[in-house]
Each structure stands twice: as structure tokens, then as C-alpha cells.
PDB file of N, CA and C in Angstrom:
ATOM      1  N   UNK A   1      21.786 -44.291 -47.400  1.00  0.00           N
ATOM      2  CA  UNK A   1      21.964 -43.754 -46.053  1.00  0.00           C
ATOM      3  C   UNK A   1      23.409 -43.295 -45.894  1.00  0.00           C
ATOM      4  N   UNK A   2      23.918 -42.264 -45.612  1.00  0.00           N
ATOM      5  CA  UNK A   2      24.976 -41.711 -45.490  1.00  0.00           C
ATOM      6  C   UNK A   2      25.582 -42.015 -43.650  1.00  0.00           C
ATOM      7  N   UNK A   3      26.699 -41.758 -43.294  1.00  0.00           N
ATOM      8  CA  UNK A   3      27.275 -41.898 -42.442  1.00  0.00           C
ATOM      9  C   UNK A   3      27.419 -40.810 -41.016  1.00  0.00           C
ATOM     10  N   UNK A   4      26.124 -39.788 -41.488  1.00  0.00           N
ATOM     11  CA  UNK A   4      26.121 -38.855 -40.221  1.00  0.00           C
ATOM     12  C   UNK A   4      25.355 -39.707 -39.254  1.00  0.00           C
ATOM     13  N   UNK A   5      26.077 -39.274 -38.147  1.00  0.00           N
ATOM     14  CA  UNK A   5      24.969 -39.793 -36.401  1.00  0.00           C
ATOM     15  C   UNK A   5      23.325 -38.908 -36.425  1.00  0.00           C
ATOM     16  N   UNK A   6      22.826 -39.628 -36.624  1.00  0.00           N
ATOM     17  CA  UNK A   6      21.185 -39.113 -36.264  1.00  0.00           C
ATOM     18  C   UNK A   6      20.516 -39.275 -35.195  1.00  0.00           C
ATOM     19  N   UNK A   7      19.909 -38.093 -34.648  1.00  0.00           N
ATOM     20  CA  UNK A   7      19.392 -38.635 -32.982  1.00  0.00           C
ATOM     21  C   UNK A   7      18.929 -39.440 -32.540  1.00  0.00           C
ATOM     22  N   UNK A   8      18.205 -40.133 -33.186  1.00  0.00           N
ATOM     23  CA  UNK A   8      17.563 -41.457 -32.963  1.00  0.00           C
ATOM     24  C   UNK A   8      18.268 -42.458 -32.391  1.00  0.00           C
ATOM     25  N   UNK A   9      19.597 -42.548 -33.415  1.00  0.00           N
ATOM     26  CA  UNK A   9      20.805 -43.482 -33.391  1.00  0.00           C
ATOM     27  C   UNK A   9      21.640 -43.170 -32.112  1.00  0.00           C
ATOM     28  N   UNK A  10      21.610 -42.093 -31.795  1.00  0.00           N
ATOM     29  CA  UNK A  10      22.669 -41.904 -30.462  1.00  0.00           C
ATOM     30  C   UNK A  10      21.530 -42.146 -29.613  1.00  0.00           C
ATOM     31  N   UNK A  11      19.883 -42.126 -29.604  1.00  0.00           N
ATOM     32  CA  UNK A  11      19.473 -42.259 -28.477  1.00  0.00           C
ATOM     33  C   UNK A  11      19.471 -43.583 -28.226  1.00  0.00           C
ATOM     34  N   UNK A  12      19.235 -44.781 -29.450  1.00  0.00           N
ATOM     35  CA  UNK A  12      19.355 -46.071 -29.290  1.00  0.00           C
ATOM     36  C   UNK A  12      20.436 -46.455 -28.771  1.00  0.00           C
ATOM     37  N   UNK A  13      21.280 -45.724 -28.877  1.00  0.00           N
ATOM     38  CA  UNK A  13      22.965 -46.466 -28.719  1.00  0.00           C
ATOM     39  C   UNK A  13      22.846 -46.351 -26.938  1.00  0.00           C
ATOM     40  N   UNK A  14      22.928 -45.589 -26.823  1.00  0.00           N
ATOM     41  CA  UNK A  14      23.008 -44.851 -25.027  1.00  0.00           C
ATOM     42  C   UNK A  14      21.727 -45.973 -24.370  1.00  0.00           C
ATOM     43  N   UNK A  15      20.726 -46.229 -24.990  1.00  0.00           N
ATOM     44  CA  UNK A  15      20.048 -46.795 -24.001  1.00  0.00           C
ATOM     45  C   UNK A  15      20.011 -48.186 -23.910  1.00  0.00           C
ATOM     46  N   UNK A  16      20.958 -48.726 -25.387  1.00  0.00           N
ATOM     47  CA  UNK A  16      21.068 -49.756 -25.403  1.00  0.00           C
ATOM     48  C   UNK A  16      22.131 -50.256 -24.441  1.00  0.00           C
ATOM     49  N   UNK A  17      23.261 -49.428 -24.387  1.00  0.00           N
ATOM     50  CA  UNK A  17      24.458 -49.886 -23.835  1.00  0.00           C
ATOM     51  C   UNK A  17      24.703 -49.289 -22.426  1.00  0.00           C
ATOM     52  N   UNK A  18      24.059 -48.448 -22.101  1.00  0.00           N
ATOM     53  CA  UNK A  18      24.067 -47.441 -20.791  1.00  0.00           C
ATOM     54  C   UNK A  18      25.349 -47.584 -20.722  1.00  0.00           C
ATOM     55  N   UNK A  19      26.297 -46.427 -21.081  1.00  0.00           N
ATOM     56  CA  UNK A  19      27.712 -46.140 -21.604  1.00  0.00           C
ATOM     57  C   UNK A  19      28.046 -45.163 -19.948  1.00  0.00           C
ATOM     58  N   UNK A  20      28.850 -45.589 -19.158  1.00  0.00           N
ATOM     59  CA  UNK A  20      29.038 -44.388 -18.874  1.00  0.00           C
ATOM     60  C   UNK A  20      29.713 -43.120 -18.943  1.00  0.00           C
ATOM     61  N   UNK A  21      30.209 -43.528 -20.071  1.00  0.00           N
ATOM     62  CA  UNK A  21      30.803 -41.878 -20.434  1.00  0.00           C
ATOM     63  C   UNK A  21      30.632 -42.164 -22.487  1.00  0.00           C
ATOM     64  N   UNK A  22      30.407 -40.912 -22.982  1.00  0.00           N
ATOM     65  CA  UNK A  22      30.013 -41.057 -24.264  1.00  0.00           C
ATOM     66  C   UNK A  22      31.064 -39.859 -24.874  1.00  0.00           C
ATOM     67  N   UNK A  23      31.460 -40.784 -25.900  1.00  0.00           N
ATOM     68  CA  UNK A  23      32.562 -39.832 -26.178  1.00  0.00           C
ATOM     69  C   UNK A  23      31.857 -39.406 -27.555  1.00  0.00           C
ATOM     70  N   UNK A  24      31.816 -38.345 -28.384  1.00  0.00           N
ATOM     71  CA  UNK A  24      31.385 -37.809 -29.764  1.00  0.00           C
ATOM     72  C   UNK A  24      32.295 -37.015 -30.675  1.00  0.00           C
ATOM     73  N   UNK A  25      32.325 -37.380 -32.041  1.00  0.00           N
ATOM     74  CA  UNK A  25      33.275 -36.840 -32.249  1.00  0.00           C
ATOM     75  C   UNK A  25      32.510 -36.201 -33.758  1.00  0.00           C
ATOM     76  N   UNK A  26      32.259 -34.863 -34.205  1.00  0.00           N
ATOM     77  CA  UNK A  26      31.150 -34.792 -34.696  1.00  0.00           C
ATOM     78  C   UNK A  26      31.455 -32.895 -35.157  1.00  0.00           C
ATOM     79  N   UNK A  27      30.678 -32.433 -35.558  1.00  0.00           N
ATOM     80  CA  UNK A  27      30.478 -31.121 -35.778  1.00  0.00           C
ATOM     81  C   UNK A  27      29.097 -30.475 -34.765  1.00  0.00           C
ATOM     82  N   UNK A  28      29.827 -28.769 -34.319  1.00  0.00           N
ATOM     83  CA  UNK A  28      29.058 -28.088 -33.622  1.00  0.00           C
ATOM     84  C   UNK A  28      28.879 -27.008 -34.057  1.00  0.00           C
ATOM     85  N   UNK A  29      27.521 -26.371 -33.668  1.00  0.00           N
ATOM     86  CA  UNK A  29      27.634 -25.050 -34.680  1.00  0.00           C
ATOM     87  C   UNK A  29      28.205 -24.088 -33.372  1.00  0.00           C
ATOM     88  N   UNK A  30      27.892 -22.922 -34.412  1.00  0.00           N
ATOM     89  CA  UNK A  30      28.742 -21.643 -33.738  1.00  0.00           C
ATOM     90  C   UNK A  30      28.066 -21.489 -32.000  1.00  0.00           C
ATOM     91  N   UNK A  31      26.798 -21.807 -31.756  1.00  0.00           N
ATOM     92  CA  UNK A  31      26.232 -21.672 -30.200  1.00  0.00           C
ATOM     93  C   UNK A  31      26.194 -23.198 -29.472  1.00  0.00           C
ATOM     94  N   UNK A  32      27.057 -23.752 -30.247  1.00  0.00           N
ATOM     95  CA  UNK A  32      27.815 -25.044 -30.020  1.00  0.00           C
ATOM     96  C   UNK A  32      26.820 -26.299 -29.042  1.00  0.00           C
ATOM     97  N   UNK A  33      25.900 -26.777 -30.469  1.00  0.00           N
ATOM     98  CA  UNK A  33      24.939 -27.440 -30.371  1.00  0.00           C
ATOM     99  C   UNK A  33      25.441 -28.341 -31.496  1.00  0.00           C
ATOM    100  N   UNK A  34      25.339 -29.920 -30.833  1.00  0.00           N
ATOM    101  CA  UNK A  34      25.834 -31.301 -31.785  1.00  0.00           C
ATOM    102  C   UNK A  34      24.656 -30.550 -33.157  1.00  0.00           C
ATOM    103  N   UNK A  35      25.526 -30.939 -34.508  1.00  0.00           N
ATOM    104  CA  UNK A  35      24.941 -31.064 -35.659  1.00  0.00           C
ATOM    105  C   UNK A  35      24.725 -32.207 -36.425  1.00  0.00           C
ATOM    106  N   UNK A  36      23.530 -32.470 -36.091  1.00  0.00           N
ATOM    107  CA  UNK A  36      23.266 -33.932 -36.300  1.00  0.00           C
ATOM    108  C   UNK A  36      22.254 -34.354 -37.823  1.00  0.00           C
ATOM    109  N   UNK A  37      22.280 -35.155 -38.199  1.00  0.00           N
ATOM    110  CA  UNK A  37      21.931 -35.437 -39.638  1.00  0.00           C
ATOM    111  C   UNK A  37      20.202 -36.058 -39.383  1.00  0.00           C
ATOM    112  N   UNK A  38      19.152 -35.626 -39.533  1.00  0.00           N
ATOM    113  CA  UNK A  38      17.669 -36.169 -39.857  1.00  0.00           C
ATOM    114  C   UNK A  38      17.528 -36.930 -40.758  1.00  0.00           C
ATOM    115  N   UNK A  39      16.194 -37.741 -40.833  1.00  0.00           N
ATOM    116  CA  UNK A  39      16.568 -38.553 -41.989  1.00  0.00           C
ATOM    117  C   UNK A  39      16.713 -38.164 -43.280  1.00  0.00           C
ATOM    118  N   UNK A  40      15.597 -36.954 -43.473  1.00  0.00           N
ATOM    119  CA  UNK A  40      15.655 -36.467 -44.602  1.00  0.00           C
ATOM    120  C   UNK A  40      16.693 -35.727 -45.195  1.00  0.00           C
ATOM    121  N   UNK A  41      17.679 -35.835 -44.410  1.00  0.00           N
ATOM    122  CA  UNK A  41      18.733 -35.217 -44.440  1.00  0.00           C
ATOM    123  C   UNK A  41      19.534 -34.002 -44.062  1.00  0.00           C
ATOM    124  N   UNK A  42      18.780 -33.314 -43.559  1.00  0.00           N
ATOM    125  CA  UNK A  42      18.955 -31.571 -43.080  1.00  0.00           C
ATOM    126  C   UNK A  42      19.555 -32.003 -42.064  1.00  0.00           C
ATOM    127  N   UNK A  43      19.993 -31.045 -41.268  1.00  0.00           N
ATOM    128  CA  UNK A  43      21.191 -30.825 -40.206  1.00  0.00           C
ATOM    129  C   UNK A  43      20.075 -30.541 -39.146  1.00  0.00           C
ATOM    130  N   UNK A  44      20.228 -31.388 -37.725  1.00  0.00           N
ATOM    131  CA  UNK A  44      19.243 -30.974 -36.363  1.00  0.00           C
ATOM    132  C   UNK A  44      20.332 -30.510 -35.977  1.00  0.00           C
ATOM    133  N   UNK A  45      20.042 -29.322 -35.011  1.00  0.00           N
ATOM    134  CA  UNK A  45      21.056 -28.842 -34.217  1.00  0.00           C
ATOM    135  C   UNK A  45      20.699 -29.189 -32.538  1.00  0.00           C
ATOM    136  N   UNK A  46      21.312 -29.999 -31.963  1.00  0.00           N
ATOM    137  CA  UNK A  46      21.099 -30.649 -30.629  1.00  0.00           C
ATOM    138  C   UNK A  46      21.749 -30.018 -29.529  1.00  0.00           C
ATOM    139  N   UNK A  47      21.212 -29.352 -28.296  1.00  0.00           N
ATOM    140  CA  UNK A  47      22.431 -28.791 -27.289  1.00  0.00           C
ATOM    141  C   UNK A  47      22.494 -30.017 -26.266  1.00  0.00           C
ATOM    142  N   UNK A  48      23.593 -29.301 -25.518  1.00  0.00           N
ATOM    143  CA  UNK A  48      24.066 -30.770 -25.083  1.00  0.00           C
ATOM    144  C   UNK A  48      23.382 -30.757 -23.606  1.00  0.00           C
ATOM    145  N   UNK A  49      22.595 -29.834 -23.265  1.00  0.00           N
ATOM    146  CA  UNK A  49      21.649 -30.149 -22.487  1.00  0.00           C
ATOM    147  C   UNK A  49      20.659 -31.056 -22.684  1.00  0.00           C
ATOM    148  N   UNK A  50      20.244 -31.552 -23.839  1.00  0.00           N
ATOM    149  CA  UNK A  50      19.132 -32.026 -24.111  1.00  0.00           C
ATOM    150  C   UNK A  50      19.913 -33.645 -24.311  1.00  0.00           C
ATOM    151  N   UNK A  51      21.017 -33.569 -24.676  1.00  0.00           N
ATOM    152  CA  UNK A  51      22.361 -34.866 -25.020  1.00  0.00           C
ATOM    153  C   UNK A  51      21.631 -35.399 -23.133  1.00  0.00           C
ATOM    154  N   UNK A  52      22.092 -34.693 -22.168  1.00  0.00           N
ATOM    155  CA  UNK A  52      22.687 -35.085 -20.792  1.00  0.00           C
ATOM    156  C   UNK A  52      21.053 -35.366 -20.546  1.00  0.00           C
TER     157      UNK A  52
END
């Protein structure tokens, strides 16, 4: 298992801890959507509408 954030993992985290402010520190692509790691490994591209 490598060390990218996978959506799953940020959704567990947030609902575990109800954070109120979430800080990320991460790669975005060019229409600047989180690039997030699947399991199988490919890159999800997440907008941060779907984050909020």
C-alpha cells in the first residue's frame, strides 16, 4: 500500500473526527480537482464540490 490519500480514507477520516476545517495537502489537476489514489492504483480526480 503506498502513501497516497484515497477517498475512502478522507471520507473515513472527516466522519470519524467531524474536523471543522480540513486542511489537504496533495496534488490537483489542471481543472483543479484533488488527485487522489484508488486502490488499484490509478489516479481519481475529485472536485472539491463533491470534497464539501
Amino acid at each position: 500500500m503506498g502513501w497516497a490519500a484515497r477517498p475512502m480514507d478522507i471520507l473515513q477520516a472527516i466522519n470519524e473526527l467531524n474536523p471543522a476545517i480540513v486542511h489537504f495537502s496533495g496534488h490537483v489537476s489542471v481543472t483543479d480537482e484533488l488527485v487522489l489514489q484508488v486502490t488499484d492504483g490509478n489516479a481519481k480526480l475529485v472536485s472539491k464540490e463533491a470534497i464539501v
